[in-house]
Protein backbone atom coordinates (compact mmCIF):
# COMPACT_ATOMS: atom_id res chain seq x y z
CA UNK A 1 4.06 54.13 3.12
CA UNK A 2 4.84 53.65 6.60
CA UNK A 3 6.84 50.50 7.63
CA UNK A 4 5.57 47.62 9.33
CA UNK A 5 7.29 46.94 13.00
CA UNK A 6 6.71 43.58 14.00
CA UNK A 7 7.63 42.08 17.81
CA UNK A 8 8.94 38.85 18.78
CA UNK A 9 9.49 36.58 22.07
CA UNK A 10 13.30 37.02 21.59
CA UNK A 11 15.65 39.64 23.27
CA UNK A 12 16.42 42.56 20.94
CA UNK A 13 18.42 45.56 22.11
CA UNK A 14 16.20 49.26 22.31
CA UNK A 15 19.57 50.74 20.80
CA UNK A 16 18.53 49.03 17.20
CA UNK A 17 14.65 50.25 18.12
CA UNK A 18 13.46 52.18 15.02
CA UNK A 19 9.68 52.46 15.80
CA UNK A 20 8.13 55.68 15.20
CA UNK A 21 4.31 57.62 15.46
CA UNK A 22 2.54 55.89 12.28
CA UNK A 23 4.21 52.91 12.11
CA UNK A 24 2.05 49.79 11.81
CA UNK A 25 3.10 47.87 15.48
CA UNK A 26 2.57 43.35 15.35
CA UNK A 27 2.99 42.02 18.75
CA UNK A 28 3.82 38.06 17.99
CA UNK A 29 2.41 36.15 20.48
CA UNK A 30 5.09 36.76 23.52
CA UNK A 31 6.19 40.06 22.05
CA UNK A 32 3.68 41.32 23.33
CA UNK A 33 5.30 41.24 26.77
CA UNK A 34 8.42 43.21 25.41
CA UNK A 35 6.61 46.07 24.33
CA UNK A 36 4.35 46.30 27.82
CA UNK A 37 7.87 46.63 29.45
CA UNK A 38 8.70 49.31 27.43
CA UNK A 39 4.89 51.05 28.03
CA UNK A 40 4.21 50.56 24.02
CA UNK A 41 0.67 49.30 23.03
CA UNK A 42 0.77 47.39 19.71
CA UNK A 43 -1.99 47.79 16.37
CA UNK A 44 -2.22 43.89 16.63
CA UNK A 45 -1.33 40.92 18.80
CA UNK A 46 -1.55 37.59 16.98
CA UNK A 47 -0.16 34.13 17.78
CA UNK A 48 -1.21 31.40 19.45
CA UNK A 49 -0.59 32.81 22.65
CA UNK A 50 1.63 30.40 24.23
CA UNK A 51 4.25 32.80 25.51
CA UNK A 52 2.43 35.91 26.57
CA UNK A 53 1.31 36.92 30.09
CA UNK A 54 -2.16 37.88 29.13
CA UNK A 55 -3.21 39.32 32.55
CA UNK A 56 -3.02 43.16 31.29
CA UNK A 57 -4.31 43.12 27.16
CA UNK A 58 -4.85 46.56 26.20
CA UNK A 59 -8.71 46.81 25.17
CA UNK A 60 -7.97 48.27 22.14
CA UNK A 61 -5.61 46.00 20.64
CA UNK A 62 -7.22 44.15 17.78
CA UNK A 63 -6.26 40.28 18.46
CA UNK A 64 -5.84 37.51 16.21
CA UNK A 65 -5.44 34.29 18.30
CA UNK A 66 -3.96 31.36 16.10
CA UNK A 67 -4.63 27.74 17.14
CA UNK A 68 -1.33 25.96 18.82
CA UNK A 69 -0.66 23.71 15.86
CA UNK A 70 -0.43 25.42 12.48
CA UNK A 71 2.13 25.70 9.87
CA UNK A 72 3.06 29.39 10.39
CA UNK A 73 4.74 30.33 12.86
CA UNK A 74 3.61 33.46 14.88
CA UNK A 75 6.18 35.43 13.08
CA UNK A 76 4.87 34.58 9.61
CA UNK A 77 1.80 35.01 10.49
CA UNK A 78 2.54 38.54 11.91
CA UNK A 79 4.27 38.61 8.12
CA UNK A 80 1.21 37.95 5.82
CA UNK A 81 -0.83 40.34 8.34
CA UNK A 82 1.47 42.91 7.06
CA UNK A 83 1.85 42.17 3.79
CA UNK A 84 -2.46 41.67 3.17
CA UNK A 85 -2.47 45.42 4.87
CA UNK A 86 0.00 46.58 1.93
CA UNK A 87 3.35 47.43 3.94
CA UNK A 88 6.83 46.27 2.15
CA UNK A 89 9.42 47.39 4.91
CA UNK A 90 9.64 45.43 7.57
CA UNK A 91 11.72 45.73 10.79
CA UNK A 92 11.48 42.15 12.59
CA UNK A 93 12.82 42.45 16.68
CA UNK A 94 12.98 39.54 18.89
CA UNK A 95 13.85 37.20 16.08
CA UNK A 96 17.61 35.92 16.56
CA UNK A 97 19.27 34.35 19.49
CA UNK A 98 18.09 32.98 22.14
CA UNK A 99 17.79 28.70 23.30
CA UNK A 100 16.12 27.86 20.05
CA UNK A 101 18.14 28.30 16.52
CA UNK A 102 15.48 26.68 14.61
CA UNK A 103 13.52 30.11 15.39
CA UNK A 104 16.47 32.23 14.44
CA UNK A 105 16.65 29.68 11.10
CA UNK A 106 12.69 29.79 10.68
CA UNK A 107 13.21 33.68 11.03
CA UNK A 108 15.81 33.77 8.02
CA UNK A 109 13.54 32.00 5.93
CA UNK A 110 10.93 34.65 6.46
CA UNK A 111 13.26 37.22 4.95
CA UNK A 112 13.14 35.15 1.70
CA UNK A 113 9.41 35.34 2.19
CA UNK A 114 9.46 38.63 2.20
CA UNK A 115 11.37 39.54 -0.69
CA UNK A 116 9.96 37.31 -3.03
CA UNK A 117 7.01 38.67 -2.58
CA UNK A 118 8.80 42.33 -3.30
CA UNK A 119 9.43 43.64 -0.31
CA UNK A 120 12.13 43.85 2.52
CA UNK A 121 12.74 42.81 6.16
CA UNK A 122 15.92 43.37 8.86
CA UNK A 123 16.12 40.83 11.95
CA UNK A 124 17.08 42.41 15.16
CA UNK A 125 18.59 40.57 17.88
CA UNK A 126 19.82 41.26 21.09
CA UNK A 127 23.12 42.04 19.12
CA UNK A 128 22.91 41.13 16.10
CA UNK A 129 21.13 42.83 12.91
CA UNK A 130 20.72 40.11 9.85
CA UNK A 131 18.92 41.05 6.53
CA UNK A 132 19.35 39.96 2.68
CA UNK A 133 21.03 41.54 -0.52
CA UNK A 134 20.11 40.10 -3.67
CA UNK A 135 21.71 42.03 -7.14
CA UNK A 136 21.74 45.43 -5.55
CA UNK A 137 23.89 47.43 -3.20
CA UNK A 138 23.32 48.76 0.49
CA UNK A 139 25.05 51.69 2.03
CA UNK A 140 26.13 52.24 5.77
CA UNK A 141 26.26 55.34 7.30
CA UNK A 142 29.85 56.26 9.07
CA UNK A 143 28.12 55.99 12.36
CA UNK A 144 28.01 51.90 11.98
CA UNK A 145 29.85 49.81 14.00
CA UNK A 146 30.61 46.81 14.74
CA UNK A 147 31.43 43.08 13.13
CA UNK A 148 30.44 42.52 9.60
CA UNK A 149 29.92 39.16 7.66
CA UNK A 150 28.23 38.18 4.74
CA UNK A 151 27.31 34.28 3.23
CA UNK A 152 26.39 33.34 0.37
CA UNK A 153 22.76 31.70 -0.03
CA UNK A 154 21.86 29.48 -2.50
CA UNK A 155 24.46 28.93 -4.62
CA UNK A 156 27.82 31.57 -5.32
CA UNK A 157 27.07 35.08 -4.87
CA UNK A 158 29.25 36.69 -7.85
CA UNK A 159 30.80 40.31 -7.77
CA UNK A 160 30.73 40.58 -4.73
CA UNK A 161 32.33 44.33 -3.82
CA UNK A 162 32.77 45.45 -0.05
CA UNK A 163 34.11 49.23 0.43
CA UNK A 164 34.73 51.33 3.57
CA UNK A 165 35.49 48.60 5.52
CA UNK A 166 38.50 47.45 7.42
CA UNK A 167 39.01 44.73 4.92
CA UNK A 168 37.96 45.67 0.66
CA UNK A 169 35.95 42.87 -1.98
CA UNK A 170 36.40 43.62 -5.13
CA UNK A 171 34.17 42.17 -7.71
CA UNK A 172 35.04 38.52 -6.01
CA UNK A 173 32.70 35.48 -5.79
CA UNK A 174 31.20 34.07 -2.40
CA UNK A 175 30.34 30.60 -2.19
CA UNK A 176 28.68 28.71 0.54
CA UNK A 177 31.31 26.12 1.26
CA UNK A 178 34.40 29.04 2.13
CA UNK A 179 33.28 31.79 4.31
CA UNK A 180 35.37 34.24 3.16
CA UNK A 181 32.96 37.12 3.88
CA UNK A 182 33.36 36.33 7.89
CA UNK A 183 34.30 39.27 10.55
CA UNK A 184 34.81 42.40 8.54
CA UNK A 185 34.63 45.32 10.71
CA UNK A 186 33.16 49.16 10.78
CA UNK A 187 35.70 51.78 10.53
CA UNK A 188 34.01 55.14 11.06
CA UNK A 189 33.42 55.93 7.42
CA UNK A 190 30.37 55.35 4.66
CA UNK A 191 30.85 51.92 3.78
CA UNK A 192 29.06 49.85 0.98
CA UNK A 193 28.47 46.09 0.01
CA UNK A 194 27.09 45.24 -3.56
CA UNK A 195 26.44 42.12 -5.47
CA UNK A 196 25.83 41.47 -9.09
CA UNK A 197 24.25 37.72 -9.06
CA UNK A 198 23.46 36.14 -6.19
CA UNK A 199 22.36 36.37 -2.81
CA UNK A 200 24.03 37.36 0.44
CA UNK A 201 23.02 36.55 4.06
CA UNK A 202 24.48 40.05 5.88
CA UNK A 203 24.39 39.54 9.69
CA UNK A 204 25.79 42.76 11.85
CA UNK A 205 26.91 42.16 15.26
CA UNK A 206 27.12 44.73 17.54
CA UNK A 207 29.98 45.58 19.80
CA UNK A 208 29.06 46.28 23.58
């Protein structure tokens, strides 16, 4: 199934921009701006529409207006839109950064919401690139680059194993109090990060 491409207030770079013909498009609330500036008409606006300039809505954009005080945020809201319409991939821009970290820390917790309810979302920033491993393995192309850190979440993240970077895990525990994961780098090879228990915050940040 296609992924689900969801549109924040925040900055986010159009170098990370993934979105492609099929793709389900969210606007949240003042992402719907960003996307107008880049001549891209969303599936969906919803939020409570206390960031947007709403002088030039699209007709056919199906809009779901939120009222101002709720528990969601617009971005889980955007979230559970996606999920009830059966997508598990989600790519989240607009989401890190910016003069508010309880969004970017409200945003994290979304990824959480995501996967345990089985399926997967990446935060985009204007530099950065955050998503979560839990018992598995990702691979990076060769054509990555840029800083590379990891946390632990929750508790100690055990065999932990980092390869293809500048600086090699192997099989070693992460815990939340010694971040020993910090400012790894891209070298211009296939690179890999696994972990056997545990969960790891990965955050990317890209070099200008």
């Amino acid at each position: 199934m296609e992924r689900c491409i969801i549109v924040g207030a925040g900055e986010f770079s159009l170098s990370s921009w993934c979105y492609e013909e099929g793709d389900y498009l969210i606007a949240a609330d003042g992402g719907y701006d960003h996307l107008q500036e880049i001549g891209i008409t969303p599936d969906m606006l919803i939020g409570d529409m206390d960031s947007i300039r709403l002088n030039h809505l699209a007709q056919e954009i199906q809009v779901k207006r939120l009222p101002v005080e709720k528990d969601d945020t617009d971005m889980l809201a955007a979230i559970k839109e996606g999920l009830r319409l059966g997508y598990r991939e989600f790519y989240l821009y607009g989401t890190l950064g910016g003069e508010r970290m309880d969004h970017s820390l409200a945003n994290i917790q979304c990824l959480l919401y995501l996967y345990n309810r089985s399926a997967k979302g990446i935060l985009y920033g204007a530099h950065d690139r955050v998503e979560l491993l839990c018992n598995d393995k990702i691979c990076y192309p060769a054509s990555m680059k840029g800083i590379f850190s990891v946390f632990a979440l929750f508790g100690d993240a055990k065999g932990v194993t980092e390869q293809g970077l500048k600086y090699s895990l192997q099989d070693a525990t992460v815990n939340m109090e010694f971040p020993i994961g910090i400012s790894n780098e891209f070298i211009g090879q296939e690179s890999m990060i696994s972990v056997k228990e545990g969960m790891l915050l990965i955050c990317i940040h890209e070099l200008e």
